[in-house]
Protein backbone atom coordinates (compact mmCIF):
# COMPACT_ATOMS: atom_id res chain seq x y z
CA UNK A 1 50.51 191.78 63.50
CA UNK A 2 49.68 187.92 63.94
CA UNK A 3 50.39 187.73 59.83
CA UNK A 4 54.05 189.26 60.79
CA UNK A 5 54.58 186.59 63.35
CA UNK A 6 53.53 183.77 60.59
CA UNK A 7 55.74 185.01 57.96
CA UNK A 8 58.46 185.07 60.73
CA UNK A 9 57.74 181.95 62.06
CA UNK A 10 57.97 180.54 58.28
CA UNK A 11 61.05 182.31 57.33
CA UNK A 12 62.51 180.73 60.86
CA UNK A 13 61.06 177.05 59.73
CA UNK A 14 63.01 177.47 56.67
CA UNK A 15 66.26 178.87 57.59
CA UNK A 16 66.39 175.71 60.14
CA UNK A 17 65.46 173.51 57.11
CA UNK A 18 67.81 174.91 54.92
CA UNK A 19 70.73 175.32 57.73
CA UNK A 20 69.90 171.12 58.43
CA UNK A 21 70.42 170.50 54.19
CA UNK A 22 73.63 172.05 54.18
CA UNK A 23 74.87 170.33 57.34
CA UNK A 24 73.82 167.00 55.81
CA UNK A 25 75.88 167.90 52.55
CA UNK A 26 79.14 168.97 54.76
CA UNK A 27 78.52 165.64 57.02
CA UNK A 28 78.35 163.27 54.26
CA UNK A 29 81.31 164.71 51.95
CA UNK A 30 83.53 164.77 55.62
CA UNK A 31 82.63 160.99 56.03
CA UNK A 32 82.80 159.88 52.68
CA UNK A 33 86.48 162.03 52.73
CA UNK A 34 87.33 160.19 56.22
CA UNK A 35 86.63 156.61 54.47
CA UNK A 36 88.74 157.51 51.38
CA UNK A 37 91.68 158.41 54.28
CA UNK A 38 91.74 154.53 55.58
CA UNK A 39 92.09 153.76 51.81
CA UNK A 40 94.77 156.17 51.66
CA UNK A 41 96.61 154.93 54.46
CA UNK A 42 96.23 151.09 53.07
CA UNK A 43 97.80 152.00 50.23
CA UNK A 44 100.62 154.15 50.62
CA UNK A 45 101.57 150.64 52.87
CA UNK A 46 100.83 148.79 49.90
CA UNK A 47 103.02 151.02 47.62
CA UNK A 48 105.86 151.00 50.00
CA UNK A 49 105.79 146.86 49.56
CA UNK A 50 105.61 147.17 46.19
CA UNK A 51 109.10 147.71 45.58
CA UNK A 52 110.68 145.21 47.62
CA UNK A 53 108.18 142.61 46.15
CA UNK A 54 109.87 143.58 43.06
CA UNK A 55 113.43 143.21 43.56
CA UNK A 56 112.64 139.93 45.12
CA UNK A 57 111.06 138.76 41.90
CA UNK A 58 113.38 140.24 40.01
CA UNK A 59 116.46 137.37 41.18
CA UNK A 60 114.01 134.91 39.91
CA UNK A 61 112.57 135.82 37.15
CA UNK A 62 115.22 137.87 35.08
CA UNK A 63 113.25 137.55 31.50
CA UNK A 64 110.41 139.22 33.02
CA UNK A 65 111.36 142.91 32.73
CA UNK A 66 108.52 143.91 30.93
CA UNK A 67 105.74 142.69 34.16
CA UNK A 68 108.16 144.59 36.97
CA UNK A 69 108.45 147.22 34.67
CA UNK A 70 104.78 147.47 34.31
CA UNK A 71 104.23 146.82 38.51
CA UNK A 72 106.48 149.58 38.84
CA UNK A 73 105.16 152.26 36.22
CA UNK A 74 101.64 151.23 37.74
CA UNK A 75 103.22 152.14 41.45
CA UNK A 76 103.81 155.42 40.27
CA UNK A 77 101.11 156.83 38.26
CA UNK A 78 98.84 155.61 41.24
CA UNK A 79 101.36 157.80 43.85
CA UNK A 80 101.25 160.76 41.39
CA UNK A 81 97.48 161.56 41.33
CA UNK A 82 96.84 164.86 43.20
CA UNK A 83 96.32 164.49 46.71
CA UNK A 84 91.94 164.75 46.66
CA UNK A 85 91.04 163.65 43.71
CA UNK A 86 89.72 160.37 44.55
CA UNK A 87 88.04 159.34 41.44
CA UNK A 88 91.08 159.67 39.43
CA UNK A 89 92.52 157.61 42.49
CA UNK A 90 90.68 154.68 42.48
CA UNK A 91 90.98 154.35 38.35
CA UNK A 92 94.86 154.21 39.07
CA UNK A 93 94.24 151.93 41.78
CA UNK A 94 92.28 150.33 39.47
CA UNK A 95 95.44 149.25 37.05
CA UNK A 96 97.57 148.66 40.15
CA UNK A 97 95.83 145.97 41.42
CA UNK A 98 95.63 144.27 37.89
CA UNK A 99 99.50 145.13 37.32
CA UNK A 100 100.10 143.20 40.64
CA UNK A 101 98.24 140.12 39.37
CA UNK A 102 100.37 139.29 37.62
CA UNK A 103 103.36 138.99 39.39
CA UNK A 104 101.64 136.74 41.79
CA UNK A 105 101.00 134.64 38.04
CA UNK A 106 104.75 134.53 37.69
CA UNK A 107 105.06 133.08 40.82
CA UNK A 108 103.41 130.02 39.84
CA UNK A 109 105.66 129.71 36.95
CA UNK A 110 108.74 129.94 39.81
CA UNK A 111 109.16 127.14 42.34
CA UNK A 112 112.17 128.49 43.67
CA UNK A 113 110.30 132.22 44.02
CA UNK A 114 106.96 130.45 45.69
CA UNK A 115 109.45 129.02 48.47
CA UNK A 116 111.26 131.85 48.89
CA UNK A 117 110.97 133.00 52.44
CA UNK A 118 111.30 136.58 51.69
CA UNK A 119 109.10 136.31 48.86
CA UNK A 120 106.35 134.45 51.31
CA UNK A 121 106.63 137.48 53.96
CA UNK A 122 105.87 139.94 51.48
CA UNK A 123 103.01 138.42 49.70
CA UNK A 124 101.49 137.51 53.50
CA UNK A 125 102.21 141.26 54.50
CA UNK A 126 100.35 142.53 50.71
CA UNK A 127 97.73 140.15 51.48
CA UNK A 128 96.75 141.87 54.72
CA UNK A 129 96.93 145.00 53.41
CA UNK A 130 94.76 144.01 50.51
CA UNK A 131 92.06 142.60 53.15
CA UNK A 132 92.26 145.83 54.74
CA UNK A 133 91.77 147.85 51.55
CA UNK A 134 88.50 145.32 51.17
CA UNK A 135 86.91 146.18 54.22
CA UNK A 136 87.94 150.21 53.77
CA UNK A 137 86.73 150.00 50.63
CA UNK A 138 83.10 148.67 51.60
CA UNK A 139 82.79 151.14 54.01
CA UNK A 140 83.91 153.77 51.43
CA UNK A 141 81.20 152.61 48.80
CA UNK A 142 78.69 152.36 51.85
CA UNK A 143 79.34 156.55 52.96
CA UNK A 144 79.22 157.22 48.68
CA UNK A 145 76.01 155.28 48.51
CA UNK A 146 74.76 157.56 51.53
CA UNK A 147 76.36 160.65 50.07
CA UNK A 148 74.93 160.23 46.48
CA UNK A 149 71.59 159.50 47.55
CA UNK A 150 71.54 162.40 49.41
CA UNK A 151 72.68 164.77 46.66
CA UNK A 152 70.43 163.11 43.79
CA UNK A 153 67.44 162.42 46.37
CA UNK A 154 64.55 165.50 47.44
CA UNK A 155 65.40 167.29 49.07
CA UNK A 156 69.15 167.29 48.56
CA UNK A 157 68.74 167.32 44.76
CA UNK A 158 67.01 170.55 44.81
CA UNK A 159 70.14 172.77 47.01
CA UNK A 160 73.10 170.38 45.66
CA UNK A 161 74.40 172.82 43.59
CA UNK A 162 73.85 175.91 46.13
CA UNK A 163 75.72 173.96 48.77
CA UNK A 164 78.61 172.16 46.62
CA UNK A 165 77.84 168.76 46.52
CA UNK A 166 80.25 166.62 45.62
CA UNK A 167 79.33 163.14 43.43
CA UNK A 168 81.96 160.41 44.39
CA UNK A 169 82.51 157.07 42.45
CA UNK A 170 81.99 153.72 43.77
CA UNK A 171 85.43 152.44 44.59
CA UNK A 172 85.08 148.74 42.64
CA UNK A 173 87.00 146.82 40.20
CA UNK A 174 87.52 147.35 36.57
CA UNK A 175 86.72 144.16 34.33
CA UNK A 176 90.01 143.63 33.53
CA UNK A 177 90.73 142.83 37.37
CA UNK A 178 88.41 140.66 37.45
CA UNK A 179 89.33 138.33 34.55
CA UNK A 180 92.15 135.55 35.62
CA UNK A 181 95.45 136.65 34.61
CA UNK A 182 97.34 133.88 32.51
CA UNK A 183 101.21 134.03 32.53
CA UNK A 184 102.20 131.42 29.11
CA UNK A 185 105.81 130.45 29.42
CA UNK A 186 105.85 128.02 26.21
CA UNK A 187 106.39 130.30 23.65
């Protein structure tokens, strides 16, 4: 009888072991998923500025089609990626941010655009937004740090497949966003 209450006691052990695995799996994908949402929310105010930025540009620098066009094609593919998918996310992110580079380099190359009142307000206004997306975006690498060490750690590593885990990527910048973007007007 006593050997019945041991193998019970064990099977209880490990159903509270196993129960506390799975919870950490669901807690640390919901967090991770809840940082991703301030991102989410930073940017769809970032793409609603893009477009104004644009057209304000656009009075100024009328040979420079091809850089709004790009801004603008950018805006778009990073609106388009399914709702979720935050990998694919942060690689259009990615090519936003170096897309909108480069219409802060034309400004240089402007006088009359880098006084521009307008033109001022919305850079001020895309420069807050980008400082929030900075600190969303540390907290969102610091829950994926959590969540991936979790999932590729023991015990996690052993029931991450049983229980769904979910790898995320680190939200950083490509190399080409971290070059310096140089607008030549000579040629």
């Amino acid at each position: 009888m006593s050997t019945l209450y041991i193998l019970l006691g064990i099977i209880v052990i490990l159903a509270f072991v196993l129960i506390g695995i799975f919870n950490r799996f669901v807690k640390n994908k919901n967090i991770v998923k809840d940082a991703w949402s301030n991102i989410d929310v930073a940017l769809k105010r970032r793409y609603d500025l893009i477009p104004n930025l644009v057209e304000t540009v656009k009075g100024y620098a009328k040979h420079e089609k091809g850089t709004l066009e790009n801004v603008i094609n950018a805006r778009n593919a990073a609106m388009q990626v399914p709702k979720g998918d935050i990998n694919a996310q942060i690689k259009a992110e990615n090519q936003l941010q170096q897309t909108l580079r480069s219409i802060f380099a034309l400004s240089e190359a402007y006088p009359d655009l880098k006084a521009n009142t307008n033109y001022l307000d919305l850079q001020e206004k895309l420069n807050t937004i980008e400082e929030n997306l900075e600190r969303s975006r540390r907290y969102y690498n610091g829950t994926v740090r959590e969540n991936n060490t979790y999932g590729e750690s023991f015990p996690g590593v052993l029931f991450a497949g049983m229980f769904g885990y979910q790898h995320f990527d680190y939200f950083e910048t490509d190399e080409a966003s971290r070059e310096n973007v140089k607008v030549d007007f000579s040629s």
